[in-house]
Structures are given as C-alpha cells and as structure tokens.
C-alpha atoms as a PDB file:
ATOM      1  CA  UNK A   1      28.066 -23.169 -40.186  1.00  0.00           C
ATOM      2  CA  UNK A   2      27.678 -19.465 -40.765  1.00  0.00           C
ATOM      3  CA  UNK A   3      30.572 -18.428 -38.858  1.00  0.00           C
ATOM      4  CA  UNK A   4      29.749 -14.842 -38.959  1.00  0.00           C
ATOM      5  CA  UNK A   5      25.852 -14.994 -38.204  1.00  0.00           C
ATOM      6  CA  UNK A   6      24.878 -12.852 -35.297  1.00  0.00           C
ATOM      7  CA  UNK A   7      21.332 -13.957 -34.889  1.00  0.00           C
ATOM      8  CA  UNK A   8      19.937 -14.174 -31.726  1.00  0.00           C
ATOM      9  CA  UNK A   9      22.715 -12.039 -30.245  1.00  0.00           C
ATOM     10  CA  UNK A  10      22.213  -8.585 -28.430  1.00  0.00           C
ATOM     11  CA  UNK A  11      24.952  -6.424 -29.021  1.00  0.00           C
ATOM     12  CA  UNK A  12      25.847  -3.058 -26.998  1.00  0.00           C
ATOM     13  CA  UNK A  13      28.336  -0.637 -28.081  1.00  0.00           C
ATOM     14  CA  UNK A  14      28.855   2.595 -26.370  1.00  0.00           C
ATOM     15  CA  UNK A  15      29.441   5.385 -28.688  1.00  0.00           C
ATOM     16  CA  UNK A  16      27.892   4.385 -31.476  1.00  0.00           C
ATOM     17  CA  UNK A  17      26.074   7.205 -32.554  1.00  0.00           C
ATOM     18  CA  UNK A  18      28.333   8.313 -35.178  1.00  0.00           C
ATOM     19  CA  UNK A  19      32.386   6.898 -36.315  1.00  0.00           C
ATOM     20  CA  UNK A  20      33.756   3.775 -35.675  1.00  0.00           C
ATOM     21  CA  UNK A  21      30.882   2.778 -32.905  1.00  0.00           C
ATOM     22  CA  UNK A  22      27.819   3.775 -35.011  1.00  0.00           C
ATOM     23  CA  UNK A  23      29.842   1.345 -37.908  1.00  0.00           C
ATOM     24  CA  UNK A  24      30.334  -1.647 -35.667  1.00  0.00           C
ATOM     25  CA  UNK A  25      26.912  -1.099 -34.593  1.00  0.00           C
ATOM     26  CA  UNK A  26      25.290  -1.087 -38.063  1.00  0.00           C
ATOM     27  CA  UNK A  27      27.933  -4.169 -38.962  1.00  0.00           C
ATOM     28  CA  UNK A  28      26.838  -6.096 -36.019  1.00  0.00           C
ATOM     29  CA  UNK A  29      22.864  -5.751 -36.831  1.00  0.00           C
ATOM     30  CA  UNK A  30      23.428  -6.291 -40.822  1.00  0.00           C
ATOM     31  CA  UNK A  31      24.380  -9.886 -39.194  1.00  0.00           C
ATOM     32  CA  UNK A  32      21.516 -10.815 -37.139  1.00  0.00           C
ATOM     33  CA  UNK A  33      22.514  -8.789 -33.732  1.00  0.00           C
ATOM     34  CA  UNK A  34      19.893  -7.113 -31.910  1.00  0.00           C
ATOM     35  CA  UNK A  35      21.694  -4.108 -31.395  1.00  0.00           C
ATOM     36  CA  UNK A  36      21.662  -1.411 -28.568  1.00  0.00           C
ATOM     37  CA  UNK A  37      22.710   2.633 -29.554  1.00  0.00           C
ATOM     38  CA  UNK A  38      24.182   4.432 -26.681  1.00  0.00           C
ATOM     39  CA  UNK A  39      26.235   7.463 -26.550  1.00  0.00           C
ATOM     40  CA  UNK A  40      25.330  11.087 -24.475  1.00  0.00           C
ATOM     41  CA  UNK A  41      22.653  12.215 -26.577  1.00  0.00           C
ATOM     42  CA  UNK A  42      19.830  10.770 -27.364  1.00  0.00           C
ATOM     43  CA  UNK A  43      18.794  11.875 -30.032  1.00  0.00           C
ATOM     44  CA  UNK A  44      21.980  11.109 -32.280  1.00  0.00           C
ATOM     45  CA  UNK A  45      21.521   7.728 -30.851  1.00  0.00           C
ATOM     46  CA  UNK A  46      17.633   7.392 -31.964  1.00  0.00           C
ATOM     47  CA  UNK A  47      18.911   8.679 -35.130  1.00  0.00           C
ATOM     48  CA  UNK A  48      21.220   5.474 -35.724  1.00  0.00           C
ATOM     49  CA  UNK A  49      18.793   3.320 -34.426  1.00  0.00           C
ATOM     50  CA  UNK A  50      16.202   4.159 -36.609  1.00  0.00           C
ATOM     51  CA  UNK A  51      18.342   3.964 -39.639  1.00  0.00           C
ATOM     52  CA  UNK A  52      19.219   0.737 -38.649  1.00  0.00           C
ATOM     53  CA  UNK A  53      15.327  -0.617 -38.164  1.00  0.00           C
ATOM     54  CA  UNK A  54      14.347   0.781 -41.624  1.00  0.00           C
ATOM     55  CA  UNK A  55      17.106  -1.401 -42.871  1.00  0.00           C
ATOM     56  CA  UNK A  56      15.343  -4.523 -41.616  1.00  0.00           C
ATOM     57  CA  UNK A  57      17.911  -5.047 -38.111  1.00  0.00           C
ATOM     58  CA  UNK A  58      16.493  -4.782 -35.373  1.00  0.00           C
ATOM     59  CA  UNK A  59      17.790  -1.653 -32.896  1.00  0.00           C
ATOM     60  CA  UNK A  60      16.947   0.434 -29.821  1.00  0.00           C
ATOM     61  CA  UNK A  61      18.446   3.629 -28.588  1.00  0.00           C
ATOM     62  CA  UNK A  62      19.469   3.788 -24.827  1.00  0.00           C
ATOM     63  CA  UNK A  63      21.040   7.282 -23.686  1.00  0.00           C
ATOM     64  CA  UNK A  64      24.140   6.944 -21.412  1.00  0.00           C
ATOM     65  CA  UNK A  65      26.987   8.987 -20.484  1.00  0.00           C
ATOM     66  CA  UNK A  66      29.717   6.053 -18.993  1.00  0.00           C
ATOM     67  CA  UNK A  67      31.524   8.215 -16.663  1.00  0.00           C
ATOM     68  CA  UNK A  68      28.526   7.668 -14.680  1.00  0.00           C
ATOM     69  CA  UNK A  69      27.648   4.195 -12.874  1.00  0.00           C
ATOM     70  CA  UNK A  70      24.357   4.730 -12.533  1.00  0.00           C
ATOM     71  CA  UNK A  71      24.098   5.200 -16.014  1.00  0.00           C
ATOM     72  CA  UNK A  72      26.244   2.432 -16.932  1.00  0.00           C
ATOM     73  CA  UNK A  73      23.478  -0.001 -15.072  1.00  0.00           C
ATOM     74  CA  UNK A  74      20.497   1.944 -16.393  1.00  0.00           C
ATOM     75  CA  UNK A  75      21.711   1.028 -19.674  1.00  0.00           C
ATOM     76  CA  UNK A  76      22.141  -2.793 -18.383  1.00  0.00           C
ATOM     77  CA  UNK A  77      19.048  -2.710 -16.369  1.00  0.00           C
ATOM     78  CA  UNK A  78      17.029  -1.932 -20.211  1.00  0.00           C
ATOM     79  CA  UNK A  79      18.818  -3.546 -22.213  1.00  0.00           C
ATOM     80  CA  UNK A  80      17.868  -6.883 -20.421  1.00  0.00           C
ATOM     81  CA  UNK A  81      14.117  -5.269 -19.980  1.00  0.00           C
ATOM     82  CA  UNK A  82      14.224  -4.753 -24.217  1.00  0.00           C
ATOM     83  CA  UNK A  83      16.280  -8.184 -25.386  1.00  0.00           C
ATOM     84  CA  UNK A  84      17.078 -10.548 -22.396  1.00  0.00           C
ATOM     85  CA  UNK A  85      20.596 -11.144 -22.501  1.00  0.00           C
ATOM     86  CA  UNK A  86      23.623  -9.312 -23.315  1.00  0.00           C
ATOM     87  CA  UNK A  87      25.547 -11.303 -25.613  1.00  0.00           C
ATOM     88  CA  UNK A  88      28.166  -9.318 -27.116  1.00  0.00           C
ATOM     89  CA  UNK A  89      29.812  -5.814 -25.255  1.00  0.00           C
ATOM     90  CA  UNK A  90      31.976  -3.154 -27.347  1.00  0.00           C
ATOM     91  CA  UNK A  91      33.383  -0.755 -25.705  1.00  0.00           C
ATOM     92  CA  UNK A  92      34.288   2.001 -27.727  1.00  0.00           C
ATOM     93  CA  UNK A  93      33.535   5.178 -26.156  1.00  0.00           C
ATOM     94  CA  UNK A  94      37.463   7.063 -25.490  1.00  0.00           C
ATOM     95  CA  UNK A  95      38.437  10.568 -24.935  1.00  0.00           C
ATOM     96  CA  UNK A  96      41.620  12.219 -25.079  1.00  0.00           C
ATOM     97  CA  UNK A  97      41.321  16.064 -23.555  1.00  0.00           C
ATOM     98  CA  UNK A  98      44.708  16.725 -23.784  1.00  0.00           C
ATOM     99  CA  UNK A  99      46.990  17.424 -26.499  1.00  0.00           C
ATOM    100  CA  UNK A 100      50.967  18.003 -25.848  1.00  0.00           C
ATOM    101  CA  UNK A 101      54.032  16.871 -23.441  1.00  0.00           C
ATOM    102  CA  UNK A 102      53.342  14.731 -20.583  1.00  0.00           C
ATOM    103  CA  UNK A 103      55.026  16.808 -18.556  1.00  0.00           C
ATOM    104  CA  UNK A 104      51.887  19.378 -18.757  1.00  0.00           C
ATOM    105  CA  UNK A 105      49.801  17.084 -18.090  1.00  0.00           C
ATOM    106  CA  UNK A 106      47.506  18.225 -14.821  1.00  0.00           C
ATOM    107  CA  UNK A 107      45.929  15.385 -12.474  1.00  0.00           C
ATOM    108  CA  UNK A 108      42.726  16.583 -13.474  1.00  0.00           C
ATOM    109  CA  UNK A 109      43.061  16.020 -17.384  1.00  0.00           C
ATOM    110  CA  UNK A 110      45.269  12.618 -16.215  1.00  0.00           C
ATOM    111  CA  UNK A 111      42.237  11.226 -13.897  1.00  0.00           C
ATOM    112  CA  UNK A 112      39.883  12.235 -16.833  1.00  0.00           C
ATOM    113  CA  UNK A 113      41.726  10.474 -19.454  1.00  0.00           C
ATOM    114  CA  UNK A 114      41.871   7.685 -17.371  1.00  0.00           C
ATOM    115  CA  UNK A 115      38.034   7.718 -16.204  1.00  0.00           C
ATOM    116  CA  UNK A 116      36.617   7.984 -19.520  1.00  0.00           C
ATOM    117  CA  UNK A 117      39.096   5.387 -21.215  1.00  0.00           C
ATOM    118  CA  UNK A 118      40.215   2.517 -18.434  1.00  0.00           C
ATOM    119  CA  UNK A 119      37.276   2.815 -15.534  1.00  0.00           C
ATOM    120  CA  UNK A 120      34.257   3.562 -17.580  1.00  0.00           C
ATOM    121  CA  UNK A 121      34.987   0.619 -19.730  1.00  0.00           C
ATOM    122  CA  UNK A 122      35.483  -1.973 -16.544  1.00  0.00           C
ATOM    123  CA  UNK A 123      32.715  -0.946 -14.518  1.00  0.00           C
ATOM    124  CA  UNK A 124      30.192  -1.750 -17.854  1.00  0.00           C
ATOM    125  CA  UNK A 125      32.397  -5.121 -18.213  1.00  0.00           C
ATOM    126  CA  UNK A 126      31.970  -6.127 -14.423  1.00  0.00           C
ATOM    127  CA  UNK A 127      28.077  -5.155 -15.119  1.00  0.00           C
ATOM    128  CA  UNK A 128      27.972  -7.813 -18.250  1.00  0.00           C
ATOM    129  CA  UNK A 129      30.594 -10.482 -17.577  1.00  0.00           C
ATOM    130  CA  UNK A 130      28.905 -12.715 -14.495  1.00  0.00           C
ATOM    131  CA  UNK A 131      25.563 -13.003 -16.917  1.00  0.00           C
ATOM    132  CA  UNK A 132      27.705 -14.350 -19.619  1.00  0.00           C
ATOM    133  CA  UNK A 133      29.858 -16.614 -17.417  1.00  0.00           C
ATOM    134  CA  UNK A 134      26.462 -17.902 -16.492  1.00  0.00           C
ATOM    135  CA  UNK A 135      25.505 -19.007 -19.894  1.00  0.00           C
ATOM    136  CA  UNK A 136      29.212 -19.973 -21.308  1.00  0.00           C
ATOM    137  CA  UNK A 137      28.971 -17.640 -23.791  1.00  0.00           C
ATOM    138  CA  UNK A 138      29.963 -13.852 -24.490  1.00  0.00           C
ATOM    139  CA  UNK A 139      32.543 -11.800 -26.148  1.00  0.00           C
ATOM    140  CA  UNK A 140      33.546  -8.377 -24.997  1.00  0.00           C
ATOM    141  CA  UNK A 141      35.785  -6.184 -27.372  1.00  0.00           C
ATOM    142  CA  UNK A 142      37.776  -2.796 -26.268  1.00  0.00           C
ATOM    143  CA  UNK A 143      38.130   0.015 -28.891  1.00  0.00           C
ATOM    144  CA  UNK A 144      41.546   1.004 -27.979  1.00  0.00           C
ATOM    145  CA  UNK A 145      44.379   2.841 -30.555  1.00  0.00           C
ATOM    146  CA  UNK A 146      48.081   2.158 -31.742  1.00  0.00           C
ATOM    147  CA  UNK A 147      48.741   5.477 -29.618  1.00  0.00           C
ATOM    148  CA  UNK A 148      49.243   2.649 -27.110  1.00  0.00           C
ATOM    149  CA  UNK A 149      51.750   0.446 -28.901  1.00  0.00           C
ATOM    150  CA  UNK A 150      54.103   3.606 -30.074  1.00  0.00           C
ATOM    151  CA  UNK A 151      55.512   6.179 -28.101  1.00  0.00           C
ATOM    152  CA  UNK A 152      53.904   9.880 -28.634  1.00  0.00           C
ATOM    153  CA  UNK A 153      55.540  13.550 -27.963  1.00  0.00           C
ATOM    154  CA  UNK A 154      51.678  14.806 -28.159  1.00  0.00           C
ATOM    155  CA  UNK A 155      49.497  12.185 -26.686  1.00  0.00           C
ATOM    156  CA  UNK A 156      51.276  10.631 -24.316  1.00  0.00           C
ATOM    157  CA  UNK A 157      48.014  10.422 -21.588  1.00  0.00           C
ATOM    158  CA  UNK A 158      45.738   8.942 -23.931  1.00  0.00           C
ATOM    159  CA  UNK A 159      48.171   6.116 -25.397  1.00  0.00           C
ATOM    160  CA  UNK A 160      48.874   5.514 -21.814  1.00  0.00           C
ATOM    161  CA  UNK A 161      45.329   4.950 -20.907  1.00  0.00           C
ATOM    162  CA  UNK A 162      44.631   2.903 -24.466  1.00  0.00           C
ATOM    163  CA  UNK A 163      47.621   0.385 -23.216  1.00  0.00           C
ATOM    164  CA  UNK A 164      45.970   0.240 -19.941  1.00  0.00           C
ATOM    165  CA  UNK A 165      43.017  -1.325 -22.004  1.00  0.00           C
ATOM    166  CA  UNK A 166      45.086  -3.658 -23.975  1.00  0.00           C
ATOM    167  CA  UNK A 167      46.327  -5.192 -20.709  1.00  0.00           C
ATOM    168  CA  UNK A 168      42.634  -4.884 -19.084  1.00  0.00           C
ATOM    169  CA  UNK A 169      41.444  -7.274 -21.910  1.00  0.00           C
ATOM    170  CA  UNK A 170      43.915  -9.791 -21.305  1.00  0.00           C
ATOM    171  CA  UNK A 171      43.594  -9.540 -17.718  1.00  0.00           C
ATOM    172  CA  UNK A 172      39.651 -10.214 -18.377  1.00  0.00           C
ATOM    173  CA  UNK A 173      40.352 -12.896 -20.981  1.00  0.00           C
ATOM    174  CA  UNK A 174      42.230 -15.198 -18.455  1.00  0.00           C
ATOM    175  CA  UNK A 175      39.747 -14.632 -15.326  1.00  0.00           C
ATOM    176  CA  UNK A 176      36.688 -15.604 -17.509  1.00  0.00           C
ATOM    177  CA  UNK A 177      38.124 -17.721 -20.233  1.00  0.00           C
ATOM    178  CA  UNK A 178      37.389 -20.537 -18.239  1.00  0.00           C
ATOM    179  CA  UNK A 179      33.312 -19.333 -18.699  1.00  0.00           C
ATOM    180  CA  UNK A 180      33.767 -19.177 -22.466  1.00  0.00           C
ATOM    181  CA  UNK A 181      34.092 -15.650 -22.545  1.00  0.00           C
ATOM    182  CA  UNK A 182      36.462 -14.072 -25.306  1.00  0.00           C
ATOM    183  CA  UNK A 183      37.617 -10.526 -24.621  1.00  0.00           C
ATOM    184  CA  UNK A 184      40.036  -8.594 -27.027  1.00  0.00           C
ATOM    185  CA  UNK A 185      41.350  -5.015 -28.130  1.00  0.00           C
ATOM    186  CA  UNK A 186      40.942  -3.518 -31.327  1.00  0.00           C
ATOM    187  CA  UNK A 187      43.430  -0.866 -32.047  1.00  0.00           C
ATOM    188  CA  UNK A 188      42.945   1.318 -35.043  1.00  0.00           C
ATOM    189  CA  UNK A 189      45.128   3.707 -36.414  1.00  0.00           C
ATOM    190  CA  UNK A 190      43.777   6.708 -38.308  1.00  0.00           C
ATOM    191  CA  UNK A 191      40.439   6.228 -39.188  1.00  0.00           C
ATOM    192  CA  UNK A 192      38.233   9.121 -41.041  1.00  0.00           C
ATOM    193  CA  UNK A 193      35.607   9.809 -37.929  1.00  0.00           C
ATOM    194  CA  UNK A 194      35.144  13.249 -36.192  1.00  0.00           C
ATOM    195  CA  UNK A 195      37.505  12.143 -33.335  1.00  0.00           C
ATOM    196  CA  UNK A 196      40.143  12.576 -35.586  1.00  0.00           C
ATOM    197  CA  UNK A 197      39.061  15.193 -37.953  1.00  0.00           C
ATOM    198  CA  UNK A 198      41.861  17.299 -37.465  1.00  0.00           C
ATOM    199  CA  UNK A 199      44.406  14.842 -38.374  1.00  0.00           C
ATOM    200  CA  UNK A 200      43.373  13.740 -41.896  1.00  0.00           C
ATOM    201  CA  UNK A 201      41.354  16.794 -42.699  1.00  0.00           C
ATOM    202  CA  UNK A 202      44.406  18.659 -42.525  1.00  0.00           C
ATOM    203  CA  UNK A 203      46.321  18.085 -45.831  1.00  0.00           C
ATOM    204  CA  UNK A 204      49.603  17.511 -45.418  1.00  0.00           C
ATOM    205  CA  UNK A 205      49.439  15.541 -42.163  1.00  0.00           C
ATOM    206  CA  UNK A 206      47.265  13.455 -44.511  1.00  0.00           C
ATOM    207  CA  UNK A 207      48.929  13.287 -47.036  1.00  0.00           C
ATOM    208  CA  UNK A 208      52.644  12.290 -44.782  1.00  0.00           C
ATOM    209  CA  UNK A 209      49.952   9.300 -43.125  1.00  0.00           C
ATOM    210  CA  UNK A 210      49.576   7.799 -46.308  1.00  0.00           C
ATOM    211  CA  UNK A 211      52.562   7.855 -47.627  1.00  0.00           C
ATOM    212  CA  UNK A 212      53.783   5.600 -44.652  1.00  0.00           C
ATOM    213  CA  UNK A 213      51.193   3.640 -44.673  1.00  0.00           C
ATOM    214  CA  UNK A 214      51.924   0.302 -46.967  1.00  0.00           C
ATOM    215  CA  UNK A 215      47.791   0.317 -48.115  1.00  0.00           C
ATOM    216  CA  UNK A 216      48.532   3.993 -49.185  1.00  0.00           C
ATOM    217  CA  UNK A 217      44.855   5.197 -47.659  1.00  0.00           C
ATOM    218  CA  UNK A 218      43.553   6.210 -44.728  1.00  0.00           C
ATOM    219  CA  UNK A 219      40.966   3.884 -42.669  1.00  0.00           C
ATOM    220  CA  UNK A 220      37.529   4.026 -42.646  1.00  0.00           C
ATOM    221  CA  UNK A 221      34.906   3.071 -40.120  1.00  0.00           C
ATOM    222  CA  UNK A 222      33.890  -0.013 -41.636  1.00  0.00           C
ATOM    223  CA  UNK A 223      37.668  -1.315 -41.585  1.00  0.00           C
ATOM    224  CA  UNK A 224      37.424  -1.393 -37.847  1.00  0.00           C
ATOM    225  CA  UNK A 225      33.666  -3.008 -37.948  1.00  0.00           C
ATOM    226  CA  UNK A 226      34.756  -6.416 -40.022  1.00  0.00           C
ATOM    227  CA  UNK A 227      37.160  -6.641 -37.320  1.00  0.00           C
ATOM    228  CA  UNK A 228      34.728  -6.377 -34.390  1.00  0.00           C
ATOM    229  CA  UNK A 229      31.913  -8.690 -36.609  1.00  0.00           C
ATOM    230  CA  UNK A 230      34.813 -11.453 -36.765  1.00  0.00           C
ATOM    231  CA  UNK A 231      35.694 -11.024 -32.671  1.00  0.00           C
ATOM    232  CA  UNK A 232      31.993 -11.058 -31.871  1.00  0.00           C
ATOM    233  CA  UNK A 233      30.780 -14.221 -33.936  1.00  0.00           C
ATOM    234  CA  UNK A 234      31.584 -17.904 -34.034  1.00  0.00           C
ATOM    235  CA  UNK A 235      34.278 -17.162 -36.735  1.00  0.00           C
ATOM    236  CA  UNK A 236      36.514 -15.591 -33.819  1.00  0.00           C
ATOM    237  CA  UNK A 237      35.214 -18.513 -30.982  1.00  0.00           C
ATOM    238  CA  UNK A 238      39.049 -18.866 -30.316  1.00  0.00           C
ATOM    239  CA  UNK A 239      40.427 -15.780 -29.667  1.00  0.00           C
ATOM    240  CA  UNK A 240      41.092 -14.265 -26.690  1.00  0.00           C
ATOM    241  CA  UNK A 241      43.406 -11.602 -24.914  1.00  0.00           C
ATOM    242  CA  UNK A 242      44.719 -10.393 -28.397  1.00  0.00           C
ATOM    243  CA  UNK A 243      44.840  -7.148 -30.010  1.00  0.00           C
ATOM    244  CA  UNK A 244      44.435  -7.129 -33.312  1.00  0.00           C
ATOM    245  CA  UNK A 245      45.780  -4.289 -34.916  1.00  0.00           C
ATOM    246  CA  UNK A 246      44.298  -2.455 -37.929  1.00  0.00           C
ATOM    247  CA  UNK A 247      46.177   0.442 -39.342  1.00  0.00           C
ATOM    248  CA  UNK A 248      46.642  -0.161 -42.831  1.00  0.00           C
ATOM    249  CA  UNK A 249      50.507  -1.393 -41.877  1.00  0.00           C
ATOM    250  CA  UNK A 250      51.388   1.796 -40.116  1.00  0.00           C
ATOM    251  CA  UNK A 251      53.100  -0.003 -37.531  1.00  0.00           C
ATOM    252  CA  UNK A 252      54.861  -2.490 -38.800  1.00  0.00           C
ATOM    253  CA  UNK A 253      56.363   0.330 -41.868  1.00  0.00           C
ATOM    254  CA  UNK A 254      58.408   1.698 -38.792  1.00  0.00           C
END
C-alpha cells in the first residue's frame, strides 16, 4: 500500500497561488493529485499551474475570489467539467484586515474577518461534501493558525475567526463521518510566506520567534504541505475532527 499516493484524486485548494496554498498544491500533485489553482488572479494562478504541468503533475488554473458564492460554484461547476470528482478540498484562503485591540475593532472589519475566514470556507464545503458522501470517500482540510489556540493583544479578530474553523471542522467531521469523510484543521505558526512578511522579515521579532521555538527556525511552506499530503491520503484514512498543530513547538514552549 502506498499510503501517501494521490493518484486518481482531484485536489482544490483556494489560495494557492503563492505560500502555504501554492506548497500544498505542488505537494499534493508531486503525489498523483490532479490539482486545481485558485486564488483572485488569474494569472498568478496560471503561473503555478503551469509550473506544476512542466513538472509532469497534472494542473489547471480556475480564478475565484471566495467571498463570492457564485464564484465559489463556478469553481465547482469546472472543476467537475475538467476532472469529474472532487476528491480532496483545502481550504486555505484567510485574511486578517485588522491589526490591534479588540476593542477597536469596527463591525465592518469583524464581519470581514469573519466572511473571508469562517463563511467563505463553509459555503465551498457545503458545495463539495454531498458528492463525497455519495461516493464514501473525501477529505476536506482547513488552513487555520495557533492565533486561535493562544490569546492575542493584536489579533484578537482573526484568532477568533481561525477557532471558529477549528470547531467548524469538527462540527463537519461528526455530520459526515458516517459517509467516510475526514475533515481536519491545520494550524501553523509562523511560516515564511508574504502573509506574514512583516513578522519574520523584521529582525528582531525574528530573531525573539526562534529563540522560543524548541526547532530554533522558522517554518516554511512545505512544513505545512507534508501535513496536508498525510490528511489528504490513505496514510491519514483515520483521522478526523483534529487539529494538528505545526509550529516548530511554539506552543507547547509556553
């Protein structure tokens, strides 16, 4: 048994034109997936998946933007059109417009955070989970953040709204587990992508990250991709509703 062998398997994963998405993405179709690109532009997205095709996988590039339903089942609509079924769902697109004291925080920047991290990433769920339940089979993964295991003076909203989708994947792992559907949470702490460029590009607050972190580095992409490869293939058939974790030890160095 190849337990991590993807073949046969159509992956999407929202925001994977560049960071952490466009590494699960490239992870995922270096193991058999038939992989779908999606972020806003699509051009950054054709860019991945061509990278990926002259690699040998096997990619397409579908523009979406998931605060948008219509958008959300254009991209479900072609991926079916381009590889039949979806097999595998990562949800990784997040924002977090606000930075500072929750007490700031305006009910426009709270419904935004909120939107783009809890409700974007159910409606594409509700689009892909009855197809799965249909054939037994599917595993759907949230991108979420230790921001929502610790408490924050600075980002209160958006660890908020990532613990919101720690509990939405267990919710979603005991209504479908029954269908042989697996759905868990990554959360990664900080990982070198241009979401959080100004945390480790700035020295010192680098420098303070590793020092309490027990791997003494920071994370790459490709730390958070093994993760998702091993949630999305037969090597991770029986786990469900968890969140695994993968910060280098931040969290449990206090």
């Amino acid at each position: 048994m190849r337990l991590f062998d993807l073949s046969d398997k159509t992956a999407v994963v929202t925001g994977s034109s560049r960071g952490i998405g466009r590494a699960i993405a490239e992870a995922m179709a270096s193991c058999g997936a038939r992989v779908v690109i999606s972020s806003r532009k699509a051009e950054a997205c054709e860019e991945v998946a061509a990278t990926i095709r002259h690699t040998g996988g096997r990619a397409i590039a579908i523009p979406c933007h998931v605060g948008d339903k219509a958008q959300l089942e254009e991209l479900v609509v072609k991926t079916r059109v381009a590889f039949g079924t979806i097999d595998i769902l990562v949800n990784n697109v997040g924002a977090n417009p606000l930075l500072g004291p929750l007490q700031d925080l305006t009910d426009d920047a709270f419904d935004r955070v909120f939107a783009n991290n809890v409700k974007s990433a159910l409606w594409l769920s509700n689009l892909v989970l009855p197809e799965m339940a249909v054939r037994k089979d599917g595993a759907v993964i949230f991108i979420a953040s230790i921001a929502g295991l610790r408490g924050s003076a600075d980002i209160g909203a958006y660890g908020a709204a990532k613990a919101a989708v720690m509990q939405l994947a267990r919710s979603l792992a005991c209504e479908w587990g029954a269908s042989n559907i697996r759905v868990n949470t990554i959360a990664p702490g900080l990982i070198k992508t241009d979401f959080a460029r100004a945390l480790w590009q700035d020295p010192a607050l680098a420098e303070r990250r590793i020092a309490e972190t027990p791997l003494r580095r920071l994370g790459e992409p490709s730390d958070v991709a093994g993760t998702a490869v091993l949630l999305a293939s037969q090597a991770g058939s029986y786990i469900t509703g968890q969140t695994i974790v993968v910060d280098g030890g931040v969290t449990i160095a206090g």
